[in-house]
PDB file of N, CA and C in Angstrom:
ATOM      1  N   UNK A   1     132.439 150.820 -17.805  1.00  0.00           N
ATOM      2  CA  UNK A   1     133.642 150.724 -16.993  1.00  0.00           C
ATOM      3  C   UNK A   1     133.704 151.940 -16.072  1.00  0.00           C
ATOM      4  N   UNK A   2     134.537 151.691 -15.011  1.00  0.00           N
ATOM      5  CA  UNK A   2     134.439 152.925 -13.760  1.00  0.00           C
ATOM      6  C   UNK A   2     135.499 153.739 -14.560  1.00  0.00           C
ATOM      7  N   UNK A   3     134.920 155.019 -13.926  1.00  0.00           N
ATOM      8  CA  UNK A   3     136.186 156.229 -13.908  1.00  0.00           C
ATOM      9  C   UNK A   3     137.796 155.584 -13.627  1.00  0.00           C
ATOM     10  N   UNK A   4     137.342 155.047 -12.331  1.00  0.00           N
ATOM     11  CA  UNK A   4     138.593 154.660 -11.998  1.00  0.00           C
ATOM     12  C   UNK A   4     139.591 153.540 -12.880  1.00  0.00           C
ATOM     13  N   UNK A   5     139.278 152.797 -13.374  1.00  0.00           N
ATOM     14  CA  UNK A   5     139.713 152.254 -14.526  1.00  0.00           C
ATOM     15  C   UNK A   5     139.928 153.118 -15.591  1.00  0.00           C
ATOM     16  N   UNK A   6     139.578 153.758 -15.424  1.00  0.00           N
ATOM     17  CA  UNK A   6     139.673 154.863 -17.228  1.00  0.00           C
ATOM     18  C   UNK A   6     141.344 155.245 -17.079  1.00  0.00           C
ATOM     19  N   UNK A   7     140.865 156.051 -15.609  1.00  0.00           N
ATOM     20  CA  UNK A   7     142.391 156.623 -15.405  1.00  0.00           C
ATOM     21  C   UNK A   7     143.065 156.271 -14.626  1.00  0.00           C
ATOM     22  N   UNK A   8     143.038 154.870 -14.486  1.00  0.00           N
ATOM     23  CA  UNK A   8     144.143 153.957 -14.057  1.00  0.00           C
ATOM     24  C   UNK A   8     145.311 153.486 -14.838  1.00  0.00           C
ATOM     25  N   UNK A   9     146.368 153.761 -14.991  1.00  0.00           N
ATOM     26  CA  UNK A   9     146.869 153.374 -16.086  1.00  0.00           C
ATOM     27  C   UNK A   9     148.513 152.585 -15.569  1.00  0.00           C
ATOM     28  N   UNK A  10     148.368 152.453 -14.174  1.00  0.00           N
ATOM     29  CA  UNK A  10     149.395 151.826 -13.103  1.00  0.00           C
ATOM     30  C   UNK A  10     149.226 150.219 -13.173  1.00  0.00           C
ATOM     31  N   UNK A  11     148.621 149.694 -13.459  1.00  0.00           N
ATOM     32  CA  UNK A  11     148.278 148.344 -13.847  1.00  0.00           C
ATOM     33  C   UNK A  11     148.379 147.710 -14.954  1.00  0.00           C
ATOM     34  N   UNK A  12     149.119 146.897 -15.439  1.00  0.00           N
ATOM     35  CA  UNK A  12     149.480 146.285 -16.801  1.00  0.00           C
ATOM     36  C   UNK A  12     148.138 145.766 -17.236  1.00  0.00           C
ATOM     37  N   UNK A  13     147.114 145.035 -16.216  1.00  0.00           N
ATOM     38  CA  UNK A  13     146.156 144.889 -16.922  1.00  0.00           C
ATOM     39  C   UNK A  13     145.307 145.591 -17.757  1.00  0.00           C
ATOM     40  N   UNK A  14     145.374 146.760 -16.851  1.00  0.00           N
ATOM     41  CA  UNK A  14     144.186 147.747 -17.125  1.00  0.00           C
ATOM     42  C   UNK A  14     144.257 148.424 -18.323  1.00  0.00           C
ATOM     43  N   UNK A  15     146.018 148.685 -18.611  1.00  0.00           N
ATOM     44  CA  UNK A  15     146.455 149.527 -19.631  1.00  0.00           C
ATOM     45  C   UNK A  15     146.286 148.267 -20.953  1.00  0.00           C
ATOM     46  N   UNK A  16     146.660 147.020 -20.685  1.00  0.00           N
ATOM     47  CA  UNK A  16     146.275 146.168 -21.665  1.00  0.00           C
ATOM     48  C   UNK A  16     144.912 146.045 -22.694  1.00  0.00           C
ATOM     49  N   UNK A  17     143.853 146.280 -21.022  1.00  0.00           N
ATOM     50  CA  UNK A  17     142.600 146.206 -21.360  1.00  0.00           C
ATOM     51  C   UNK A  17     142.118 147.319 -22.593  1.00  0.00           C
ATOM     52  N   UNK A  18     142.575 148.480 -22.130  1.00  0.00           N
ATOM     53  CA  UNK A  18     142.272 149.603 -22.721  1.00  0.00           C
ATOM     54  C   UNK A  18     142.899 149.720 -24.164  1.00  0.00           C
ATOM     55  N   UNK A  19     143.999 149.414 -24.646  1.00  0.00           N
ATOM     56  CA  UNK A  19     144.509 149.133 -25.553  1.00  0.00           C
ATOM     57  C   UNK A  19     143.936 147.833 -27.016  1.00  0.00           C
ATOM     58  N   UNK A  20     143.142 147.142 -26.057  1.00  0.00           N
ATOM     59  CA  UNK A  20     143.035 146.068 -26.949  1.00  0.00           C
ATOM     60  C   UNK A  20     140.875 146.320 -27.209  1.00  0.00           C
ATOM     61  N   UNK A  21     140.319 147.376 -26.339  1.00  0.00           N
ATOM     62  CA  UNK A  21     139.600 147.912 -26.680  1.00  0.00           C
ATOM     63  C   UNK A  21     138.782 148.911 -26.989  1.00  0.00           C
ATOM     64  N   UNK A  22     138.725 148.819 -28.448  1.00  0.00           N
ATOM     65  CA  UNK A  22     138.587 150.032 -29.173  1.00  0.00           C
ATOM     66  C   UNK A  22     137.642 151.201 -28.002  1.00  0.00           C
ATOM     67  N   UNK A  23     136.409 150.725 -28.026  1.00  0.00           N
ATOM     68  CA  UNK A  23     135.200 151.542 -27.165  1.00  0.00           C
ATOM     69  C   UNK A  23     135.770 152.331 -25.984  1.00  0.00           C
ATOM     70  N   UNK A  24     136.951 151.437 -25.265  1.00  0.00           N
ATOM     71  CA  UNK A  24     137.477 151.474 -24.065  1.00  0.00           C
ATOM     72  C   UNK A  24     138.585 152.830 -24.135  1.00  0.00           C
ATOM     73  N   UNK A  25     139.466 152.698 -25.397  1.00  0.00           N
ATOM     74  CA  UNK A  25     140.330 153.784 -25.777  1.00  0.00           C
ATOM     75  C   UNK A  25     139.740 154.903 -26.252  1.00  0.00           C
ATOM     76  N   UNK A  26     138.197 155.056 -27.146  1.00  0.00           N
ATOM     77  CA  UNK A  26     137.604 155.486 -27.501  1.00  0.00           C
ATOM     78  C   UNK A  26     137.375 156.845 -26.397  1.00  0.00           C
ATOM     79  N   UNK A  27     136.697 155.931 -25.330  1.00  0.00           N
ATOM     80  CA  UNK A  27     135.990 156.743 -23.628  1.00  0.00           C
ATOM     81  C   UNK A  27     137.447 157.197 -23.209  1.00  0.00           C
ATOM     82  N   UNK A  28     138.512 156.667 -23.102  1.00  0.00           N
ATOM     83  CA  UNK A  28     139.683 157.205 -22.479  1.00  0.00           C
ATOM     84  C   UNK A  28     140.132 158.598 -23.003  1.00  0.00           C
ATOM     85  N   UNK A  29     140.293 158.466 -24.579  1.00  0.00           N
ATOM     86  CA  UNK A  29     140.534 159.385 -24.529  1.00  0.00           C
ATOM     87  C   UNK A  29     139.691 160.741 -24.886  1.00  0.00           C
ATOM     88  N   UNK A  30     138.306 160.961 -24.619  1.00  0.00           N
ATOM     89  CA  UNK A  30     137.664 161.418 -24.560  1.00  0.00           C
ATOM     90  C   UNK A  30     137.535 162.484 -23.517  1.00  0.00           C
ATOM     91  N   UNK A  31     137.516 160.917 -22.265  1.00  0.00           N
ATOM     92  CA  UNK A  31     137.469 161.771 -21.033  1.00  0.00           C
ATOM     93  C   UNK A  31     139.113 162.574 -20.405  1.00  0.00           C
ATOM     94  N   UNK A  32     140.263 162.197 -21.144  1.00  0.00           N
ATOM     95  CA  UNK A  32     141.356 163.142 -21.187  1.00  0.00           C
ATOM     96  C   UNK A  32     141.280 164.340 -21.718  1.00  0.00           C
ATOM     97  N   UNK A  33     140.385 164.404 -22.974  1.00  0.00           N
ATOM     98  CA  UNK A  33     140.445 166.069 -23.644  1.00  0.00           C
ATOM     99  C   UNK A  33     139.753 166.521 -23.068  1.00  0.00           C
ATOM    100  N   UNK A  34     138.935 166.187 -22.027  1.00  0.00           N
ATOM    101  CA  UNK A  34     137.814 167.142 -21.550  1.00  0.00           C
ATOM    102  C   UNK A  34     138.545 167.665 -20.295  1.00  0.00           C
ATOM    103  N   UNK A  35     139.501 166.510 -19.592  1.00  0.00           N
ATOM    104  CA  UNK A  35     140.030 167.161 -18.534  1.00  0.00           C
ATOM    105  C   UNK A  35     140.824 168.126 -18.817  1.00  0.00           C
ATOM    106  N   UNK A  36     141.321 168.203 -20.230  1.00  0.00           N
ATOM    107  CA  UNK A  36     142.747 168.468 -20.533  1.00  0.00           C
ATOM    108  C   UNK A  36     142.239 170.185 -20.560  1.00  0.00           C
ATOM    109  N   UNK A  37     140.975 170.261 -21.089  1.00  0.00           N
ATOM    110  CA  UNK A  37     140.107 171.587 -21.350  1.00  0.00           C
ATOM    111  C   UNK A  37     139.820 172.019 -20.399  1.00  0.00           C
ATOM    112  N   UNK A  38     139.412 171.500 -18.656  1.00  0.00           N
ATOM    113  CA  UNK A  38     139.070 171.557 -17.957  1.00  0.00           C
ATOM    114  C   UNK A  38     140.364 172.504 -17.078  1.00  0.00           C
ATOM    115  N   UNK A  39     141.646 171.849 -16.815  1.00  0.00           N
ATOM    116  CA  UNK A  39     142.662 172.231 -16.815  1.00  0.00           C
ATOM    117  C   UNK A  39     143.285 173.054 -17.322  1.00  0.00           C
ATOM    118  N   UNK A  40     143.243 173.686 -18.460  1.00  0.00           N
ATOM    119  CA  UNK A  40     143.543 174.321 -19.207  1.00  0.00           C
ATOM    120  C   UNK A  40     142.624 175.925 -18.820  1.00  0.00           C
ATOM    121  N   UNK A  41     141.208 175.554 -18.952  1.00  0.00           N
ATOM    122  CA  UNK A  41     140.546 176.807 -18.449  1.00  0.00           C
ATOM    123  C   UNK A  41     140.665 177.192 -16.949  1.00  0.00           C
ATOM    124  N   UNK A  42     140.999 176.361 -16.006  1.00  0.00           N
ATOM    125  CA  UNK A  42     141.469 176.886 -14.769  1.00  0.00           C
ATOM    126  C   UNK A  42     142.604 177.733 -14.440  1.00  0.00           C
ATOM    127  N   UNK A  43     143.769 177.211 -15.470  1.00  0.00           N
ATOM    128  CA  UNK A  43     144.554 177.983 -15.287  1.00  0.00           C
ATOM    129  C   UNK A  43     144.832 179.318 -15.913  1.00  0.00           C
ATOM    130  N   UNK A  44     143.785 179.416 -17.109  1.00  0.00           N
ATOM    131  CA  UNK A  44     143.707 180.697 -17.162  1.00  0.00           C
ATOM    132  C   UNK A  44     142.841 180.970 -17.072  1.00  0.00           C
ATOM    133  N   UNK A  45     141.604 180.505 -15.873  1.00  0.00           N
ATOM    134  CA  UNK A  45     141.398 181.379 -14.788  1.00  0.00           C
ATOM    135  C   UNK A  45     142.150 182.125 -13.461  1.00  0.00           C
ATOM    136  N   UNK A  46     143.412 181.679 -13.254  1.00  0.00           N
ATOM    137  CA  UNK A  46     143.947 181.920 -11.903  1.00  0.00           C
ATOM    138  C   UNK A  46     143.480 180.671 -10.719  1.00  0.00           C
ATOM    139  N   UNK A  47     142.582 179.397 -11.351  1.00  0.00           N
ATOM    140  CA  UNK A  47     142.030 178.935  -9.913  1.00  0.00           C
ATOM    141  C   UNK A  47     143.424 177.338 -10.176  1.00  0.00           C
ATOM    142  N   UNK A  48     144.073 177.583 -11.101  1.00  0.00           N
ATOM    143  CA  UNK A  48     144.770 175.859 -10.800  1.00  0.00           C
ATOM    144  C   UNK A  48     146.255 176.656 -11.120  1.00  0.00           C
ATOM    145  N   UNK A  49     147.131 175.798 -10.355  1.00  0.00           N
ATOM    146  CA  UNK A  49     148.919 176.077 -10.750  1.00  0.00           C
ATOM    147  C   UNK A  49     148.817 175.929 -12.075  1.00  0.00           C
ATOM    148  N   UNK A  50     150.268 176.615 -12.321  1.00  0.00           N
ATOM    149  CA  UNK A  50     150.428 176.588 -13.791  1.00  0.00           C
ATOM    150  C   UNK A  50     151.053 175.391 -14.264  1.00  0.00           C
ATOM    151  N   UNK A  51     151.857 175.097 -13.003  1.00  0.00           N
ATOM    152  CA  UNK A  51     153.104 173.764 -13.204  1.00  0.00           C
ATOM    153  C   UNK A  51     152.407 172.377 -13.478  1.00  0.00           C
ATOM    154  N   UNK A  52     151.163 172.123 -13.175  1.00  0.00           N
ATOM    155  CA  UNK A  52     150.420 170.723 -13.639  1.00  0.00           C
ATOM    156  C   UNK A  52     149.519 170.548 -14.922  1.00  0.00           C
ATOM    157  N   UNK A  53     149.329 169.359 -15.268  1.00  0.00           N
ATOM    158  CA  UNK A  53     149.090 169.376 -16.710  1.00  0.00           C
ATOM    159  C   UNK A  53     147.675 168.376 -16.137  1.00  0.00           C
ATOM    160  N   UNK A  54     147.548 167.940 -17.176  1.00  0.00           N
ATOM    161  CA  UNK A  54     145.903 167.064 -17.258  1.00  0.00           C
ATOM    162  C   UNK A  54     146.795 165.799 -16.446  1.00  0.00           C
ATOM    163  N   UNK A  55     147.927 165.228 -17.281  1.00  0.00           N
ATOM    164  CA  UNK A  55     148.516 163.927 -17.143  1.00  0.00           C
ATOM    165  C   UNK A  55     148.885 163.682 -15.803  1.00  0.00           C
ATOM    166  N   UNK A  56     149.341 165.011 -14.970  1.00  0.00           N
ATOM    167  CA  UNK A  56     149.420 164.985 -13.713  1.00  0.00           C
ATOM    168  C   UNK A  56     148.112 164.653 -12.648  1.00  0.00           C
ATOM    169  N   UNK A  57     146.933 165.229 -13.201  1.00  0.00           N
ATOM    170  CA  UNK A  57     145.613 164.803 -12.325  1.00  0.00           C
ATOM    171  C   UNK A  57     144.970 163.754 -12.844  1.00  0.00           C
ATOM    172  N   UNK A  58     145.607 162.956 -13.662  1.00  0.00           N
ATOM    173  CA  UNK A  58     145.233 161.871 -14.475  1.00  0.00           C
ATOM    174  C   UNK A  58     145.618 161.023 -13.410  1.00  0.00           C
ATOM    175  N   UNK A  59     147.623 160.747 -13.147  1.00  0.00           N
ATOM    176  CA  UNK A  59     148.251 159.916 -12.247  1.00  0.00           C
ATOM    177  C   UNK A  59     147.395 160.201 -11.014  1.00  0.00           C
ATOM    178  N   UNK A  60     147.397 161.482 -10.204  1.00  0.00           N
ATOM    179  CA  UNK A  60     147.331 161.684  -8.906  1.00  0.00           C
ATOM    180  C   UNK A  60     145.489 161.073  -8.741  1.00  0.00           C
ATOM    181  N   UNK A  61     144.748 161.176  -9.552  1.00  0.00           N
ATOM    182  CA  UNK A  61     143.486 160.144  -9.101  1.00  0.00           C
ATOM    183  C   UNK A  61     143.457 159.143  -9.330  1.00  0.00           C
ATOM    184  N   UNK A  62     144.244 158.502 -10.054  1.00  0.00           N
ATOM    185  CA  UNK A  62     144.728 156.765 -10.020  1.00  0.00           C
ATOM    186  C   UNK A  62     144.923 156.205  -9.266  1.00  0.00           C
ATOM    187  N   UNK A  63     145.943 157.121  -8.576  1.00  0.00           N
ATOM    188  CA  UNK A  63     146.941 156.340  -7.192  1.00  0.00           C
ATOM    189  C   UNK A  63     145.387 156.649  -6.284  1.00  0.00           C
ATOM    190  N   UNK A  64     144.918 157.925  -6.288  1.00  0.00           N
ATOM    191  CA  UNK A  64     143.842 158.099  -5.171  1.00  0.00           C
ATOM    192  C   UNK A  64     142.663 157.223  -5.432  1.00  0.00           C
ATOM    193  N   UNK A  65     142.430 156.906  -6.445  1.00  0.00           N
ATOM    194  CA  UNK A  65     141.182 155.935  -6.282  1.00  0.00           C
ATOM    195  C   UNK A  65     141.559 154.169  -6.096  1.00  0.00           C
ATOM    196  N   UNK A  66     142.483 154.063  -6.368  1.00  0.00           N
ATOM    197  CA  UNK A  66     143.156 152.636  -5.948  1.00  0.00           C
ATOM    198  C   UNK A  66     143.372 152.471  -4.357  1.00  0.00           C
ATOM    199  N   UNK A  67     142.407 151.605  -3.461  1.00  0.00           N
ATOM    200  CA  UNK A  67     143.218 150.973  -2.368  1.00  0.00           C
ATOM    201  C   UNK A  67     144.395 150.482  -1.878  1.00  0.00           C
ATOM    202  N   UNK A  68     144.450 150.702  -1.210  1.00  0.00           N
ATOM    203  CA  UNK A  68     145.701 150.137  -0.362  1.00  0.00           C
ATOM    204  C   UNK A  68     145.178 148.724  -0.195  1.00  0.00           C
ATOM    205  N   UNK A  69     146.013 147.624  -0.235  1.00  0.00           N
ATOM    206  CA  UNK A  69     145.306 146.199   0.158  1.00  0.00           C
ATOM    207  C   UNK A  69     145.118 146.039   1.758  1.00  0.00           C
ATOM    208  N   UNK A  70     144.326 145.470   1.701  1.00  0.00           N
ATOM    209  CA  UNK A  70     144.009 145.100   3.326  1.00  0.00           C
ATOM    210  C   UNK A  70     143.376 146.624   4.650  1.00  0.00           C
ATOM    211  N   UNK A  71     143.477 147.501   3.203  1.00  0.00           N
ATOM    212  CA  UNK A  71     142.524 148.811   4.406  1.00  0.00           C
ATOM    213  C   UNK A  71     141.259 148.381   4.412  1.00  0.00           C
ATOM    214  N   UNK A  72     140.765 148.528   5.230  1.00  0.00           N
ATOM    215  CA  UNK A  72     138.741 148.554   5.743  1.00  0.00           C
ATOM    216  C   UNK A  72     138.588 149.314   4.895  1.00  0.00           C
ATOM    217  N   UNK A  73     137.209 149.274   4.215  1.00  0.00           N
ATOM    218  CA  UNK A  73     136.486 149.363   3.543  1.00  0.00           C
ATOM    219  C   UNK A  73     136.068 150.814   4.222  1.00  0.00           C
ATOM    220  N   UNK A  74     135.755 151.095   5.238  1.00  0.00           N
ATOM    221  CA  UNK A  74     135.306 152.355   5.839  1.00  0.00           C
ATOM    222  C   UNK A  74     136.411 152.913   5.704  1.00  0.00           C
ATOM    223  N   UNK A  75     138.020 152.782   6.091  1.00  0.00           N
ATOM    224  CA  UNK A  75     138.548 153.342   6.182  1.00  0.00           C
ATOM    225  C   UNK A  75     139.111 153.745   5.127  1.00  0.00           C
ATOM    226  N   UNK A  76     138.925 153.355   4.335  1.00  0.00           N
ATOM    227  CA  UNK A  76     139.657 153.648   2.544  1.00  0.00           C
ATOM    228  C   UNK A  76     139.029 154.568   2.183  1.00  0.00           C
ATOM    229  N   UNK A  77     137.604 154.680   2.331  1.00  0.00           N
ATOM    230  CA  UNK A  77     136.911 155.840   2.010  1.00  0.00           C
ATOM    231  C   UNK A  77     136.633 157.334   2.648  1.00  0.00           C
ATOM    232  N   UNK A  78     137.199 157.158   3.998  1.00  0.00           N
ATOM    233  CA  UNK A  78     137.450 158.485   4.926  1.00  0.00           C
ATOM    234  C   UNK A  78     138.906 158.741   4.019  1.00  0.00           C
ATOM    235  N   UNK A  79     139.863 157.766   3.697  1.00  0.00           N
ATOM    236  CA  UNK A  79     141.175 158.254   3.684  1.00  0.00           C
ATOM    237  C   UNK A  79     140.687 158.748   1.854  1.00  0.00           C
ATOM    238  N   UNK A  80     140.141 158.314   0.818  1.00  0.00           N
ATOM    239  CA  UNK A  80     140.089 158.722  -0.161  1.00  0.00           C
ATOM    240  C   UNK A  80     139.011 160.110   0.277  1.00  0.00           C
ATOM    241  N   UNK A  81     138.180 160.330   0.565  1.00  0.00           N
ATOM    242  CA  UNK A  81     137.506 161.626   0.913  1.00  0.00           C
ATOM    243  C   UNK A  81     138.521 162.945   1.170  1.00  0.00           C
ATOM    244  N   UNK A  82     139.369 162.338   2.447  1.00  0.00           N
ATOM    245  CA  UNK A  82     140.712 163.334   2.876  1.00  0.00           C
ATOM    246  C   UNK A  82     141.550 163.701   2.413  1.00  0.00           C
ATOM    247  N   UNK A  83     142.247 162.844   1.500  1.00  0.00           N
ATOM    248  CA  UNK A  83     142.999 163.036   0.380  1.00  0.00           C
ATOM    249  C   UNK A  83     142.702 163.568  -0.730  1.00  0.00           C
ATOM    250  N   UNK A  84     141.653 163.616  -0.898  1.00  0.00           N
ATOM    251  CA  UNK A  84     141.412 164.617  -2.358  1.00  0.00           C
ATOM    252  C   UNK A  84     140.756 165.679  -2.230  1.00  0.00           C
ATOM    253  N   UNK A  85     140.723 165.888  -0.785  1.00  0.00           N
ATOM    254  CA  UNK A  85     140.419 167.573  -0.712  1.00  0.00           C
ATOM    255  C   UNK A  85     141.869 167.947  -0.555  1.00  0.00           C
ATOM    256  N   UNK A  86     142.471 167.117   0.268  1.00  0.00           N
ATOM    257  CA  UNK A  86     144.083 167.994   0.336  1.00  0.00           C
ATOM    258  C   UNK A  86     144.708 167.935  -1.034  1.00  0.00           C
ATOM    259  N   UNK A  87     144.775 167.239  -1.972  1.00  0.00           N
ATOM    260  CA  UNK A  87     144.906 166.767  -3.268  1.00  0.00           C
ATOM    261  C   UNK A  87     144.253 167.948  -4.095  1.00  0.00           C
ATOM    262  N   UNK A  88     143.267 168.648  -4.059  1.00  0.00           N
ATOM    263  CA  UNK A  88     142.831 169.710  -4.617  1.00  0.00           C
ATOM    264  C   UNK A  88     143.226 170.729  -4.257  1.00  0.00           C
ATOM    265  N   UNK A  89     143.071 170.884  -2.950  1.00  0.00           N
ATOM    266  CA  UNK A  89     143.421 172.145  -2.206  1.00  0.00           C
ATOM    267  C   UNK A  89     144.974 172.563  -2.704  1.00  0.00           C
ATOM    268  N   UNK A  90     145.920 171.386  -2.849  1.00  0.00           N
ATOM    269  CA  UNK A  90     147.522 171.501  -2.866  1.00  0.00           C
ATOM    270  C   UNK A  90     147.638 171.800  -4.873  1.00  0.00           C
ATOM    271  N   UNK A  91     146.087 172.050  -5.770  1.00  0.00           N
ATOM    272  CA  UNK A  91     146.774 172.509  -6.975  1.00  0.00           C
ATOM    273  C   UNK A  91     145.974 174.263  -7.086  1.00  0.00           C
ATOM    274  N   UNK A  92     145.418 174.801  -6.149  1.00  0.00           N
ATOM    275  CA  UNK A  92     145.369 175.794  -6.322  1.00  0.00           C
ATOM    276  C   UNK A  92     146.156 176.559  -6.443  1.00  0.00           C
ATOM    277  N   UNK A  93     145.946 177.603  -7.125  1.00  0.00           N
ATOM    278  CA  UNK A  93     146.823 178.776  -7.520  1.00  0.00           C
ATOM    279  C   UNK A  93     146.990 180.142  -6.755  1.00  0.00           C
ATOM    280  N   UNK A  94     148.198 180.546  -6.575  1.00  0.00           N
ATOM    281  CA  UNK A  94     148.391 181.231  -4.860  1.00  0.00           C
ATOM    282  C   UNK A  94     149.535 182.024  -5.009  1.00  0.00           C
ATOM    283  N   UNK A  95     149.854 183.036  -4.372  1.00  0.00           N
ATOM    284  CA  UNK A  95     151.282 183.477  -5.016  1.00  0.00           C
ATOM    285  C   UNK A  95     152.232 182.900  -3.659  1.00  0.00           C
ATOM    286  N   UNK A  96     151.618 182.104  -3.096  1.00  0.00           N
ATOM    287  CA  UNK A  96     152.666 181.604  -1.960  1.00  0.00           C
ATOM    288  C   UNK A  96     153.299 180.371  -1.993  1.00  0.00           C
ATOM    289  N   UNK A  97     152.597 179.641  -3.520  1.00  0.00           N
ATOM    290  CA  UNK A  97     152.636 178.408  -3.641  1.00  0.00           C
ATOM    291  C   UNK A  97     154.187 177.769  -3.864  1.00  0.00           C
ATOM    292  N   UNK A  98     154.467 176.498  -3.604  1.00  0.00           N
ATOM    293  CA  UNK A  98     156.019 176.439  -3.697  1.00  0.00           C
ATOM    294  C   UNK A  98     156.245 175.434  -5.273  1.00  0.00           C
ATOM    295  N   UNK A  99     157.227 176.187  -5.691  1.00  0.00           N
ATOM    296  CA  UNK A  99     157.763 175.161  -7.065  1.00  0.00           C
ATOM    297  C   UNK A  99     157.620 173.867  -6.983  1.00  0.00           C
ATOM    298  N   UNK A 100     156.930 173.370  -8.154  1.00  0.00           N
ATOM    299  CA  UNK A 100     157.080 171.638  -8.273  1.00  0.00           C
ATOM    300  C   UNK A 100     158.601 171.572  -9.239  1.00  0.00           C
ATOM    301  N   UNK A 101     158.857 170.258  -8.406  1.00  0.00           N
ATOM    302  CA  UNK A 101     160.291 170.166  -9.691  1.00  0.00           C
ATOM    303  C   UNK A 101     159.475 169.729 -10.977  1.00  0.00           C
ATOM    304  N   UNK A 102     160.714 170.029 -11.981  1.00  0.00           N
ATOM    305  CA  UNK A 102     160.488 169.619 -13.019  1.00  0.00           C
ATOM    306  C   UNK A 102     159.750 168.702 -13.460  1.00  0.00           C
ATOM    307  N   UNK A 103     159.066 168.324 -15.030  1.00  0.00           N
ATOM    308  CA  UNK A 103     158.593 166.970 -15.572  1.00  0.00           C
ATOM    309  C   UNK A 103     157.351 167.223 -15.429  1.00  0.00           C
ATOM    310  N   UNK A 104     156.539 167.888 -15.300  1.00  0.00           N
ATOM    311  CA  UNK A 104     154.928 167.692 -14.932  1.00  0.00           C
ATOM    312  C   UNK A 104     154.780 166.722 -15.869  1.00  0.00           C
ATOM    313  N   UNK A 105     153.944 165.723 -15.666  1.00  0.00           N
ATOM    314  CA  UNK A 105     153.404 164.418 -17.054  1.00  0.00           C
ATOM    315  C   UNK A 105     152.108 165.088 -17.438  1.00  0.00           C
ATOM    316  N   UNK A 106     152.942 165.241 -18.710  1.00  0.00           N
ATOM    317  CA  UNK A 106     151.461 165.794 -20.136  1.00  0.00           C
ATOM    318  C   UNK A 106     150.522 164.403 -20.258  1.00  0.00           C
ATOM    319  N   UNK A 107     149.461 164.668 -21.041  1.00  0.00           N
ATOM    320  CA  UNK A 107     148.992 164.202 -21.756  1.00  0.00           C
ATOM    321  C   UNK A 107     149.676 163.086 -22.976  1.00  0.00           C
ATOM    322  N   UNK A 108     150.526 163.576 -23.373  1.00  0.00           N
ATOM    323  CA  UNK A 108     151.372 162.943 -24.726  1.00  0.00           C
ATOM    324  C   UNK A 108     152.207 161.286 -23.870  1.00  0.00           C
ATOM    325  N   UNK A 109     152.420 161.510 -22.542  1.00  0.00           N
ATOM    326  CA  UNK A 109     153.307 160.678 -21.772  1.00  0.00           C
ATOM    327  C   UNK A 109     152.471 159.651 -21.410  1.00  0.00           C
ATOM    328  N   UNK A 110     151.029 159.851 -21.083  1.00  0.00           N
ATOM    329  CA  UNK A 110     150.182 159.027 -20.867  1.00  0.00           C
ATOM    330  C   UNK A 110     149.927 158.236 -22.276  1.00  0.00           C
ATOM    331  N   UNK A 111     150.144 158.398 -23.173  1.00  0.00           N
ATOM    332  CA  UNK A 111     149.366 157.972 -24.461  1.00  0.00           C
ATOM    333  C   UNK A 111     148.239 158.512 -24.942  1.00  0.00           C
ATOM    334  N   UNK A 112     147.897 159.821 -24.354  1.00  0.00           N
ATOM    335  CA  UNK A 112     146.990 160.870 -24.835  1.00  0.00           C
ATOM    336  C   UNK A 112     146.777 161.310 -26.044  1.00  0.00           C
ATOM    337  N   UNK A 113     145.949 162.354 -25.784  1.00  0.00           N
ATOM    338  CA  UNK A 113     145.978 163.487 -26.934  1.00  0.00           C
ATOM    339  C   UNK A 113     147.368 164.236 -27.279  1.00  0.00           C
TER     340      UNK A 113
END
């Protein structure tokens, strides 16, 4: 199964799918603790905000790897390329950076670890 399905979890199907198989929940949440570690060591490196959690770059590449219906095929992929450099660029850690409101989504909200 794609990445993008893993951490898609905006789709009743998908979340169905994953639920009803074992292997499938197995890889899911696998590839969450690794992000979750991944995340975790950035920020105490200084290179990621403090205010986002795994569950937050979980949602924000969901929505980014999902099309828009009816975009070109070329163009979905300039706009997913563009967006996730600004999408990265906007969780670095900076002392100029501006407050996220409240709620960052953990891990636990997704059905995580």
């Amino acid at each position: 199964m794609r990445l993008a399905t893993w951490l898609s979890i905006w789709f009743t199907s998908t979340w169905e799918q994953l639920h009803a198989e074992p292997e499938e929940q197995r890889l899911r949440q696998t590839l969450l603790k690794i992000l979750d570690r991944l995340v975790r060591r950035a920020q105490a490196d200084g290179d990621l905000r403090h205010d986002v959690d795994a569950g937050d770059l979980t949602l924000m590449m969901a929505l980014l790897l999902r099309p828009l219906p009816g975009l070109r095929a070329e163009l979905t992929q300039r706009s997913v390329d563009r967006y996730l450099i600004l999408m990265l660029e906007g969780l670095r850690a900076g002392p100029d950076i501006q407050g996220l409101p409240p709620a960052e989504i953990g891990l636990a909200d997704l059905g995580g670890a």
